[in-house]
Protein backbone atom coordinates (compact mmCIF):
# COMPACT_ATOMS: atom_id res chain seq x y z
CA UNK A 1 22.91 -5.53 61.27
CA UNK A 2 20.53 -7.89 60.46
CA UNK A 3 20.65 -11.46 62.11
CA UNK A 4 20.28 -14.93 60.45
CA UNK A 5 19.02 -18.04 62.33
CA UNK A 6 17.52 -21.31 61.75
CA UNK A 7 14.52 -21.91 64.17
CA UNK A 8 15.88 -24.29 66.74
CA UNK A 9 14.35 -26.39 69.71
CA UNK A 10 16.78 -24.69 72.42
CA UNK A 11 15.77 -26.96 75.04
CA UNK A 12 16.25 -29.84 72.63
CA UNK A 13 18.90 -28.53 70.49
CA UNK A 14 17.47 -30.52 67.95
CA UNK A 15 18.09 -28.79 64.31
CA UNK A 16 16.12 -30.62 61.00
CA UNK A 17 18.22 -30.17 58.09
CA UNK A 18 17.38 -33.10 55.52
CA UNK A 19 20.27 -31.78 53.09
CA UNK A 20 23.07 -31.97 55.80
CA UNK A 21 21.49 -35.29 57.11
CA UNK A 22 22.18 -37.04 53.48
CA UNK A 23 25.73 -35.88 52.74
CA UNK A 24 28.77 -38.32 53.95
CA UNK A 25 32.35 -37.38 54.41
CA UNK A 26 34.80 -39.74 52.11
CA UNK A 27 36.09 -42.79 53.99
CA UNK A 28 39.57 -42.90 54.04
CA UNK A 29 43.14 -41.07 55.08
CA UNK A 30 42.52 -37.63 56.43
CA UNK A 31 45.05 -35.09 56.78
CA UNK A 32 46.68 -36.55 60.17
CA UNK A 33 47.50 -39.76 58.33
CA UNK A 34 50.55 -37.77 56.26
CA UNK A 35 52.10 -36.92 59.87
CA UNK A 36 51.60 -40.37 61.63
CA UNK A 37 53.28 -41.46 58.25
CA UNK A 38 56.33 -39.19 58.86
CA UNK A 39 56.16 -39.71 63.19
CA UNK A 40 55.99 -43.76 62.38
CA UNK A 41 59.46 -43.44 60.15
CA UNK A 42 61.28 -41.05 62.33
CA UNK A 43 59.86 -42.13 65.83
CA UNK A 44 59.25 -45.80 65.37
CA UNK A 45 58.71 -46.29 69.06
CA UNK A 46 55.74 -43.50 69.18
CA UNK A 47 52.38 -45.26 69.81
CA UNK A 48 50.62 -43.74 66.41
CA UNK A 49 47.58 -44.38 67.44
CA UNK A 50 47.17 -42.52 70.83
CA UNK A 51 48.47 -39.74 68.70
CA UNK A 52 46.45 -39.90 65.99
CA UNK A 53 44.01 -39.66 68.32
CA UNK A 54 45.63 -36.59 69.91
CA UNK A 55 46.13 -34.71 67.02
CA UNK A 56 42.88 -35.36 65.82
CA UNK A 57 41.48 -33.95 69.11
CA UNK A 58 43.57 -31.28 68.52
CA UNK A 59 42.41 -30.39 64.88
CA UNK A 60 38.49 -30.95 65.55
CA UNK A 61 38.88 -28.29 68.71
CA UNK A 62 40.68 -26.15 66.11
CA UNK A 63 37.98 -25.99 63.23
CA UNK A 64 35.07 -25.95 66.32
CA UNK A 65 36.67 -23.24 67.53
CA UNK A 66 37.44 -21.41 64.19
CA UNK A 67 33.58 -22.49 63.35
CA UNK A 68 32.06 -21.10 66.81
CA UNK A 69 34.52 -17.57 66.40
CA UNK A 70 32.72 -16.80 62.80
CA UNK A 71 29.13 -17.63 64.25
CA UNK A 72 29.84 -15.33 67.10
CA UNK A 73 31.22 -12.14 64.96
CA UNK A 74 28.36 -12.46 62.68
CA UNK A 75 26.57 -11.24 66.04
CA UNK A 76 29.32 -9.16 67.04
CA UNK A 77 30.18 -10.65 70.28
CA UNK A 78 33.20 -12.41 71.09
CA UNK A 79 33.39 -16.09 73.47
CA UNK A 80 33.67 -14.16 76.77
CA UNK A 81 30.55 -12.18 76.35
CA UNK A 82 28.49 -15.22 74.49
CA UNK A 83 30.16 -17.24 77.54
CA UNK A 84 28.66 -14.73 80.23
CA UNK A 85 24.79 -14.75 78.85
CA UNK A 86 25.00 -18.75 78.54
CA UNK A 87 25.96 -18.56 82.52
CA UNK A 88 22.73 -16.08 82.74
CA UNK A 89 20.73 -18.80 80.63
CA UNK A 90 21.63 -21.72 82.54
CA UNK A 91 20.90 -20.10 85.34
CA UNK A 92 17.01 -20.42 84.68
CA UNK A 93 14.35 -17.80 84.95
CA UNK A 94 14.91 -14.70 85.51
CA UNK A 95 18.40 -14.99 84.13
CA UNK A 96 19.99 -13.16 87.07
CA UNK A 97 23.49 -13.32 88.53
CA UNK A 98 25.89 -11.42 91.09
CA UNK A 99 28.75 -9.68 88.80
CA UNK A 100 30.90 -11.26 91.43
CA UNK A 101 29.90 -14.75 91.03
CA UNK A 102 30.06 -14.09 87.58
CA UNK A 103 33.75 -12.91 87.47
CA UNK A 104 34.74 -15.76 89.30
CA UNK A 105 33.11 -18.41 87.02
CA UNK A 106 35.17 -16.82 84.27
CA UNK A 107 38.07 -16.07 85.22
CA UNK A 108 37.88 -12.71 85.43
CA UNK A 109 39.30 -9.36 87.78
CA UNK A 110 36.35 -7.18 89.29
CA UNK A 111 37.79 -3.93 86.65
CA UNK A 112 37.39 -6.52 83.43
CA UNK A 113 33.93 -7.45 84.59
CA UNK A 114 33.05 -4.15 84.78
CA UNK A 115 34.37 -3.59 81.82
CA UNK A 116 32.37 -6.12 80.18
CA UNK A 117 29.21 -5.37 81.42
CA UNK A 118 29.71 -1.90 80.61
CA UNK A 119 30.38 -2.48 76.66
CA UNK A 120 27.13 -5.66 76.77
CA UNK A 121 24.91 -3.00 79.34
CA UNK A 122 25.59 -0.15 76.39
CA UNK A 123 24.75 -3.23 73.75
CA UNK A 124 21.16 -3.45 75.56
CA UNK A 125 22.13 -7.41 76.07
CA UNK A 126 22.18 -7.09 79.86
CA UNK A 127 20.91 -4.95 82.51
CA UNK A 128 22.19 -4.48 86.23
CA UNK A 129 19.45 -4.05 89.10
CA UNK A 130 19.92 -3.74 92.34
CA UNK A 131 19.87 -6.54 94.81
CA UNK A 132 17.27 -6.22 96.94
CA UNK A 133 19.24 -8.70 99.37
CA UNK A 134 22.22 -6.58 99.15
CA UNK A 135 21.64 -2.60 99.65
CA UNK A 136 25.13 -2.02 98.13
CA UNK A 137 25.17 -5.02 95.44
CA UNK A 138 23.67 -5.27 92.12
CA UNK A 139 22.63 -7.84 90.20
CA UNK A 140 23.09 -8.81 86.25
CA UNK A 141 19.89 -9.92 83.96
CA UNK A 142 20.01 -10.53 80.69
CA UNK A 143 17.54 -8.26 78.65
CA UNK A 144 15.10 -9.90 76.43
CA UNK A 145 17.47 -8.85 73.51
CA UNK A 146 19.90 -10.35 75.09
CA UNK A 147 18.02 -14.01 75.27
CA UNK A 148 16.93 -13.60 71.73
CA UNK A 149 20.90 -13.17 70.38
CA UNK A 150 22.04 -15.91 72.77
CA UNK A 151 19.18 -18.48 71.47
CA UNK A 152 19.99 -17.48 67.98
CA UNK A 153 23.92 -18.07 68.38
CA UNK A 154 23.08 -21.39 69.64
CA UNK A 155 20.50 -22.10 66.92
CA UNK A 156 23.13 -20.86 63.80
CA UNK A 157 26.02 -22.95 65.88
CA UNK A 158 24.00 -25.83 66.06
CA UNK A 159 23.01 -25.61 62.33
CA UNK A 160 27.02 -26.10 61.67
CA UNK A 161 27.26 -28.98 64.39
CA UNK A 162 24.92 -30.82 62.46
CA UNK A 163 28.26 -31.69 59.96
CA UNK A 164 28.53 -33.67 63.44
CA UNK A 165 25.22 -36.23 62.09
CA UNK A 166 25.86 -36.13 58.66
CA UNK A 167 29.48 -37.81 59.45
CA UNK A 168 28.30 -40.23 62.15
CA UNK A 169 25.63 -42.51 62.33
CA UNK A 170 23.18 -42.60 65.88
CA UNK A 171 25.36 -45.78 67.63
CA UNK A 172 28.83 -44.18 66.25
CA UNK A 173 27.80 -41.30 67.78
CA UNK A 174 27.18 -42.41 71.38
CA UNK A 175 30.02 -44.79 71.30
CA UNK A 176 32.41 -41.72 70.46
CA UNK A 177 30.45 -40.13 73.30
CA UNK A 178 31.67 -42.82 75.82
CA UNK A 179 35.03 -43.31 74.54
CA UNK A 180 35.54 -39.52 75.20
CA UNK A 181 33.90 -39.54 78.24
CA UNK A 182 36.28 -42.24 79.39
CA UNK A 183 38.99 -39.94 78.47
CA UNK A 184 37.41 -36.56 80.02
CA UNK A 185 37.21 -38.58 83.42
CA UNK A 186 40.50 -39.66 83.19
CA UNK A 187 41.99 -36.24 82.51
CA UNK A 188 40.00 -34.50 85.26
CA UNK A 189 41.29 -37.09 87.93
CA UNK A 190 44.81 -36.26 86.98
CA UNK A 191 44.81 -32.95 86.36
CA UNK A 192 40.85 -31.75 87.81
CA UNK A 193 38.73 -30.40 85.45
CA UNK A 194 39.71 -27.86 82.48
CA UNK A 195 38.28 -24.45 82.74
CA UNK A 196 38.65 -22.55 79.63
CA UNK A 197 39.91 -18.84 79.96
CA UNK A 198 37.73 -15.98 79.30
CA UNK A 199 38.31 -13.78 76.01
């Protein structure tokens, strides 16, 4: 299988693509405005606004999604493995973790961890050592394959987030960044924050 990226900055995640940059998405209804339409009609004590602004949430985490699934086939891994080595990465050098640790952080039983790094050891993406604090524990690395698919993931992701500047100017971008922020913070007080399951 040969793999596809655009070079990428990963420590930036900064992406130059002067086509993307020039295009702008119509102004006007999107596809939510047919539904508020209906909602206002049928429901007209519903505040449309906080749910156009739900449903839109809901649609954009849709198409990411959908958008972040495609990248990730193309490199044959699914969310839960590409999930696993950006733990590894984050972790800084050497990329290590405890399988245990690991599990926890994503949701996962001891046998599906195994499991997984079984199918990503066989893969070459990561290795297990031994722990040399731990005579009976092991530790997972990610291989230097396993860094190069990650980075490139991000880099072919981040060429489709750019869709993400072409749509928003620099000052609409970090006022949608506070706005949601606002919201994030206001979720995780009520409800603590989100953890996405594991594939």
């Amino acid at each position: 299988m040969k793999l596809h990226a655009r070079k990428l900055d990963v420590k930036r995640l900064w992406m130059e693509d002067r086509l993307v940059k020039k295009r702008r998405p119509p102004a006007g209804p999107d596809s939510i405005d047919p539904q508020l339409e209906v909602w206002g009609r049928e429901l007209p004590a519903l505040d449309l606004e906080t749910e156009g602004i739900v449903e839109r949430i809901f649609k954009l985490e849709r198409q990411l999604d959908r958008s972040m699934r495609e990248t990730l086939e193309n490199y044959d891994l699914n969310q839960g493995e590409w999930r696993l080595m950006g733990h590894l990465r984050y972790s800084g050098p050497p990329y290590r973790g405890k399988p245990g640790k690991l599990a926890k952080h994503l949701g996962l039983s001891s046998g599906a961890m195994t499991n997984r790094l079984d199918n990503m050891e066989e893969r070459d993406l990561v290795r297990r050592l031994d722990d040399p604090d731990d005579r009976r524990g092991v530790l997972v690395e990610l291989t230097d394959k396993g860094q190069r698919v990650w980075e490139e993931t991000v880099g072919a992701q981040a060429q489709k987030e750019t869709l993400v500047a072409s749509a928003l100017g620099e000052d609409e971008k970090r006022r949608l960044n506070e706005l949601l922020r606002r919201l994030m913070n206001a979720f995780d007080a009520l409800y603590g924050p989100a953890h996405k399951k594991s594939d």
